[in-house]
N, C-alpha and C. Protein backbone atom coordinates (compact mmCIF):
# COMPACT_ATOMS: atom_id res chain seq x y z
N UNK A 1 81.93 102.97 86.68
CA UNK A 1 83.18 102.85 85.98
C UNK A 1 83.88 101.57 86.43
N UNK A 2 84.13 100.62 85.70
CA UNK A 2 84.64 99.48 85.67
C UNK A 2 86.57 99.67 86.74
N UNK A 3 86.85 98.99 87.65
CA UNK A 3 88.20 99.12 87.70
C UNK A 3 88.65 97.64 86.75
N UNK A 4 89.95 97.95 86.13
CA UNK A 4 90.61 97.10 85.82
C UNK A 4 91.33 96.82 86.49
N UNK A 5 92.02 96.70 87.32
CA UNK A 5 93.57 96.20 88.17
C UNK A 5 93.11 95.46 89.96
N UNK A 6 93.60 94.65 90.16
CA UNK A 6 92.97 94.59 91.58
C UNK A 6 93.29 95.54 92.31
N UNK A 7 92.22 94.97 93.52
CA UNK A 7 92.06 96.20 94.01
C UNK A 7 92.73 95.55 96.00
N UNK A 8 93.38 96.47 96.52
CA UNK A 8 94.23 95.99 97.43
C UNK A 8 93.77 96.90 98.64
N UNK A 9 92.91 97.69 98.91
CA UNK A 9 92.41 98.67 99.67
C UNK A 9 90.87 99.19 99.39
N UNK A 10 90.33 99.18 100.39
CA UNK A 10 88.98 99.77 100.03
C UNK A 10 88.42 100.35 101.63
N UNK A 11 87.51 101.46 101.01
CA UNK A 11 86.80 102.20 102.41
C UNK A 11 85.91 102.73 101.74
N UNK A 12 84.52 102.86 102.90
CA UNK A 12 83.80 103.87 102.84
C UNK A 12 83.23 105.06 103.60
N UNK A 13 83.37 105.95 102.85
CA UNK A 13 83.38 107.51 104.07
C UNK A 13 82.41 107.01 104.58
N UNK A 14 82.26 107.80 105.99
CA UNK A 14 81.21 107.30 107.08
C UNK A 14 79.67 107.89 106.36
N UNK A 15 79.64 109.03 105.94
CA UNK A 15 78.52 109.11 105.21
C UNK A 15 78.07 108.81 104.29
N UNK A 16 78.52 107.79 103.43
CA UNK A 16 78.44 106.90 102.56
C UNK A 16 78.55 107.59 101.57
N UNK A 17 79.06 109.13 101.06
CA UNK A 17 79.43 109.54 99.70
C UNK A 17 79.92 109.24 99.22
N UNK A 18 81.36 108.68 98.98
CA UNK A 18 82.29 108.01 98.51
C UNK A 18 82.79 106.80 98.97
N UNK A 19 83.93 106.14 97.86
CA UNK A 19 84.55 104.50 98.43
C UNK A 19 85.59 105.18 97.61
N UNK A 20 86.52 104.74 98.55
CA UNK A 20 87.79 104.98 97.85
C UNK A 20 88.47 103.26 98.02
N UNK A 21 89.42 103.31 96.60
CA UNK A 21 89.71 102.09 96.06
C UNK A 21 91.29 102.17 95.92
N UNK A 22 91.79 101.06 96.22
CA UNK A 22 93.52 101.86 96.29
C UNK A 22 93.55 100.13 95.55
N UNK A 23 94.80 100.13 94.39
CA UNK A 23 95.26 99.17 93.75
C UNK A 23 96.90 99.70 93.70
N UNK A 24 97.11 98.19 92.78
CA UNK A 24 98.94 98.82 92.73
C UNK A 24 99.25 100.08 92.08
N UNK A 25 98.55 100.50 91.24
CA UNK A 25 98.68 101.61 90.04
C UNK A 25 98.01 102.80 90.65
N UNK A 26 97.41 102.52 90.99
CA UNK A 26 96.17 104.07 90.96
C UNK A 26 95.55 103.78 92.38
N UNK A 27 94.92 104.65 92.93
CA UNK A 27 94.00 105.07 93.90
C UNK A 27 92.67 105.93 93.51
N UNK A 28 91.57 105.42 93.47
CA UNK A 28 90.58 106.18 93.51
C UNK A 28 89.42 106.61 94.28
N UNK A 29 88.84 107.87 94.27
CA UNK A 29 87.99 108.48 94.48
C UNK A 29 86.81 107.84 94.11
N UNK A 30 85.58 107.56 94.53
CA UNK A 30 84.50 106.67 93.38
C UNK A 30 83.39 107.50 94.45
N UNK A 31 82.28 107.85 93.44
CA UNK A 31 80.86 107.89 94.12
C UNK A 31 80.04 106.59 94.37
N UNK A 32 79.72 106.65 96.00
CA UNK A 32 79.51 105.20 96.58
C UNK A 32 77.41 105.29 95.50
N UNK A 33 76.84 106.28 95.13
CA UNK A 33 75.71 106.47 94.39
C UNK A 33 75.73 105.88 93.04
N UNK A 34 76.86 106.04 92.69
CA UNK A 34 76.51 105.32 90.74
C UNK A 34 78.27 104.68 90.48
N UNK A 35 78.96 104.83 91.44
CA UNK A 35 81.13 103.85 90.85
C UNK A 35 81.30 104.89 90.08
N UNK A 36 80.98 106.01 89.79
CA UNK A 36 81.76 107.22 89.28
C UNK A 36 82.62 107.52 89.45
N UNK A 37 84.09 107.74 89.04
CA UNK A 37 85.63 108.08 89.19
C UNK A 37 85.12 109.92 89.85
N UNK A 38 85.18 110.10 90.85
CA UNK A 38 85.62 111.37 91.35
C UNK A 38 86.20 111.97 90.90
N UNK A 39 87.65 111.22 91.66
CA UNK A 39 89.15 111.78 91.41
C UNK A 39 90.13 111.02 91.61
N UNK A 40 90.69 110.89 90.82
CA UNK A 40 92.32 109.91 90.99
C UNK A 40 93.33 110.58 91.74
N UNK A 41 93.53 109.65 92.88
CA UNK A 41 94.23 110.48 93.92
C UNK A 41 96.00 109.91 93.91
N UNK A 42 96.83 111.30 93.44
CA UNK A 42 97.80 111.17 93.38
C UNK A 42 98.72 110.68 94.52
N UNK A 43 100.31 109.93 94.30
CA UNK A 43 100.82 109.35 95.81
C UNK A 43 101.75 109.63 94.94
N UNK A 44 103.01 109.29 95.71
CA UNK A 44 104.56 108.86 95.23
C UNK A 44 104.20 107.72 95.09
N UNK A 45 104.19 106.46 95.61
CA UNK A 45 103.97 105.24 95.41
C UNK A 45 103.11 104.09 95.44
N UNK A 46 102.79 103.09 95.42
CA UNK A 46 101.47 102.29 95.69
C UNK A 46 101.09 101.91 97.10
N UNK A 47 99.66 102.35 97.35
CA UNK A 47 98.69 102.87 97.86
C UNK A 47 98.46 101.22 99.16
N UNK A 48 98.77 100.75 99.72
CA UNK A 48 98.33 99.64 100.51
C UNK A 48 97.78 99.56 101.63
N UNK A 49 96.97 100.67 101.81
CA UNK A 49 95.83 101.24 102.87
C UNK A 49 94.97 102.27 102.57
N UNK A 50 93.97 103.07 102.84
CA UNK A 50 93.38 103.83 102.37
C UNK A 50 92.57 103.64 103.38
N UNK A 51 92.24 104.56 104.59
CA UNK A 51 90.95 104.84 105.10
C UNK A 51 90.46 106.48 105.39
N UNK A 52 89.33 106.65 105.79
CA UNK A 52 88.56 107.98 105.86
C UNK A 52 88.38 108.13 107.61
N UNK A 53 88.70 109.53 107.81
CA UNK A 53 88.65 109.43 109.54
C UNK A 53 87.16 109.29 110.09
N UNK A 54 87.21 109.09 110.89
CA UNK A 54 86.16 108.71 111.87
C UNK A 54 84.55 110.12 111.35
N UNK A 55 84.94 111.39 111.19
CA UNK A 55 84.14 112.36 110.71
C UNK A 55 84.23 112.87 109.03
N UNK A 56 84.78 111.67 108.44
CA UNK A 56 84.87 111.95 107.01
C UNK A 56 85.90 112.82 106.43
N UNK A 57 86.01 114.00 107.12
CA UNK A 57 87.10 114.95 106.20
C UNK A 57 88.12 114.85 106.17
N UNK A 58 89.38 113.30 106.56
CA UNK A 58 89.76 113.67 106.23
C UNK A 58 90.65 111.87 105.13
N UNK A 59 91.12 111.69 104.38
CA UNK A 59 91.53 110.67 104.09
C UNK A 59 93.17 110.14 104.18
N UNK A 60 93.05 109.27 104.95
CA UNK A 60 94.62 108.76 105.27
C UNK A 60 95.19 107.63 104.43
N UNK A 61 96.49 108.06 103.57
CA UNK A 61 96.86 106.53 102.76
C UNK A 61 98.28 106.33 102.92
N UNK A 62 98.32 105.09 103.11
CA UNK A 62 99.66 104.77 103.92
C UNK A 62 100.45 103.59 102.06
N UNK A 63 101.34 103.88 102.08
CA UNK A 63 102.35 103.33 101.39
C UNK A 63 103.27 101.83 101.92
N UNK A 64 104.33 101.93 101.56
CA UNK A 64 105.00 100.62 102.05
C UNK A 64 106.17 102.06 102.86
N UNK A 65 106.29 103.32 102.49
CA UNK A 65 107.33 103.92 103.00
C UNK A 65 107.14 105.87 103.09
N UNK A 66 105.29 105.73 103.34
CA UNK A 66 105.19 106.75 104.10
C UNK A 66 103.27 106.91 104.05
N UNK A 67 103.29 107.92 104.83
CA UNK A 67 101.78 108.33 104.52
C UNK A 67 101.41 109.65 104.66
N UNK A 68 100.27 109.91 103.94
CA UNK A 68 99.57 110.50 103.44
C UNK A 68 98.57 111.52 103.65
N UNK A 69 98.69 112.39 104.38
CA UNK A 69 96.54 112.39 104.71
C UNK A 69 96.25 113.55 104.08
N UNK A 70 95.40 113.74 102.91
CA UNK A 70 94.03 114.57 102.20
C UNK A 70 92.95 114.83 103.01
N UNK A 71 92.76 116.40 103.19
CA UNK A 71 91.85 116.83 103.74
C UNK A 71 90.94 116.80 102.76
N UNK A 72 89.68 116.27 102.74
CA UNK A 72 88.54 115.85 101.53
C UNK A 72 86.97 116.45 102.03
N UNK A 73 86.71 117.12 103.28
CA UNK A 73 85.77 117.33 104.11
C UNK A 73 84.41 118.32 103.67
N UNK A 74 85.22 119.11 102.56
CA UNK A 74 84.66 120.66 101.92
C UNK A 74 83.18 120.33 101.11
N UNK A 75 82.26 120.23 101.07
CA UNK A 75 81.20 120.26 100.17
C UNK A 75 81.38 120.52 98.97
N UNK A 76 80.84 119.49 97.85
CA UNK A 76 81.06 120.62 96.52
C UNK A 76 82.81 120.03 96.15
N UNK A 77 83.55 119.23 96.70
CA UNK A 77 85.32 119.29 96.12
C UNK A 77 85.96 118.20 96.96
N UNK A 78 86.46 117.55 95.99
CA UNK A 78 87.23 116.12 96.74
C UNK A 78 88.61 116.45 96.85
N UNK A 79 89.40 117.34 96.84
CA UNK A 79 90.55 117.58 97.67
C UNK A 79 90.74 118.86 97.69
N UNK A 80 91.46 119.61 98.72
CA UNK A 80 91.39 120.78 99.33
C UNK A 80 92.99 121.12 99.76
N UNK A 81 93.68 120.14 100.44
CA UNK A 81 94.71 120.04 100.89
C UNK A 81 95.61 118.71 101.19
N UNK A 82 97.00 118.62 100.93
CA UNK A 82 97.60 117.22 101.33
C UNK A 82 98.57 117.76 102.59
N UNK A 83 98.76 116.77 103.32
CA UNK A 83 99.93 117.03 104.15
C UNK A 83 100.43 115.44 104.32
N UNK A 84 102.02 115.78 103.89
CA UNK A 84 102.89 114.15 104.18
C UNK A 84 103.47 113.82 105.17
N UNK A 85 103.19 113.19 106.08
CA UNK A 85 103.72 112.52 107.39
C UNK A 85 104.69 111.98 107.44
C-alpha cells in the first residue's frame, strides 16, 4: 500500500512483523511481509515518534504534548489495549 504523505517516524518490531509509519496525518500499522495497512492507529494528535519495546508487545508514540503506549503483543490482533501517559 502506497503512503501518500511524508513520513516523519518509522520502526520495526524486533521480530520483523510489522513497521509502523507515523506522518503528520495518520500513523500506521504496515506488514513488514507485503506494506499491507494493518491498522491505522488512532492519537489525539500528530504522531512524531513511534517505537516498539525492546520485546515487541508493546508500542510507544510520543506527540509534541503527550504519549501513548499500545499494548500490540497478542498473536492473531494489532491492538488489545491503550494506556495515556
Amino acid at each position: 500500500m502506497p503512503i501518500s504523505e511524508a513520513i516523519h517516524t518509522l520502526d520495526f518490531r524486533p521480530d520483523g512483523r510489522w513497521i509502523v509509519a507515523g506522518g503528520w496525518n495518520s500513523t500506521r500499522l504496515l506488514s513488514a511481509t507485503n506494506g499491507e495497512m494493518v491498522s491505522e492507529i488512532e492519537a489525539p494528535e500528530a504522531i512524531i515518534s513511534a517505537n516498539f519495546s525492546e520485546n515487541g508487545y508493546w508500542l510507544i508514540l510520543a506527540s509534541q504534548n503527550s504519549l501513548l503506549a499500545k499494548e500490540i503483543g497478542f498473536p492473531n490482533s494489532a491492538f488489545q489495549r491503550d494506556y495515556s501517559l
